[in-house]
Protein backbone atom coordinates (compact mmCIF):
# COMPACT_ATOMS: atom_id res chain seq x y z
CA UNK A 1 -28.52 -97.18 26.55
CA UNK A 2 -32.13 -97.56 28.52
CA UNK A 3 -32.90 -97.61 31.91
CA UNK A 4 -35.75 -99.58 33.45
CA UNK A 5 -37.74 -98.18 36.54
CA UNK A 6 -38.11 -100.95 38.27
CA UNK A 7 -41.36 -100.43 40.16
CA UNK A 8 -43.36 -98.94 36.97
CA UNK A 9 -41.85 -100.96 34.89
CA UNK A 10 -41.02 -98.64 32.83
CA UNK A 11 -38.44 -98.46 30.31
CA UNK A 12 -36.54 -95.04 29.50
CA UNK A 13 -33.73 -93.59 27.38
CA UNK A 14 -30.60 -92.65 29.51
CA UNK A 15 -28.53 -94.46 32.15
CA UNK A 16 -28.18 -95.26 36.28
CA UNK A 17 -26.53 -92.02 38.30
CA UNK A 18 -27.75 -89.58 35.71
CA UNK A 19 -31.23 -88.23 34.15
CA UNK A 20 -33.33 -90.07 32.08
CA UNK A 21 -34.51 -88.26 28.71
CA UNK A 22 -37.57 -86.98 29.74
CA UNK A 23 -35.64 -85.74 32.97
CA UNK A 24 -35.63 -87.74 35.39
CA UNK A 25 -32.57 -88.06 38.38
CA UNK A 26 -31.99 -91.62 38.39
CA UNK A 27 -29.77 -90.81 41.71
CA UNK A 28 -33.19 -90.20 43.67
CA UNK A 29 -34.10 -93.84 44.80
CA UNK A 30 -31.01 -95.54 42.85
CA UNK A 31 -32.22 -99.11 43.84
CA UNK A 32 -35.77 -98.47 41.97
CA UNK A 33 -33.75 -98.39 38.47
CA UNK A 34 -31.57 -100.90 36.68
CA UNK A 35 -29.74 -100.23 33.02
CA UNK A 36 -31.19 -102.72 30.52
CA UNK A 37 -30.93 -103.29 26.94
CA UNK A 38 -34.60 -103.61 26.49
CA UNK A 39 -36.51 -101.23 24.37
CA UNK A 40 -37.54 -97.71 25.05
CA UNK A 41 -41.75 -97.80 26.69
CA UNK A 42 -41.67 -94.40 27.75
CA UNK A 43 -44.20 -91.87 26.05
CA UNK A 44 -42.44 -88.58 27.52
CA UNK A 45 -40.67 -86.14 25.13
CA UNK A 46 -36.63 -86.87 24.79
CA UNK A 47 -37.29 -90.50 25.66
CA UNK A 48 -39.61 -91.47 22.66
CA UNK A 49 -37.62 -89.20 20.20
């Protein structure tokens, strides 16, 4: 599953209401991400790999 940060743009490996790959809290502004089924953009270790 990916999840899309809406205002970057963004795309990154994990879902909304938990931590993105690369370790981001998707809870912290929970209306700037979306889950999508588009493909992984982000360049941070645990997203990319």
């Amino acid at each position: 599953m990916a999840v899309k940060h809406i205002p970057t743009g963004i795309v990154h490996s994990g879902t909304k209401g938990g931590t993105t790959g690369c370790g981001t809290n998707t809870e912290e502004n929970s209306s700037h991400w979306e889950n999508t089924s588009s493909t992984i953009t982000c360049d941070k270790n645990g997203c990319k790999n």
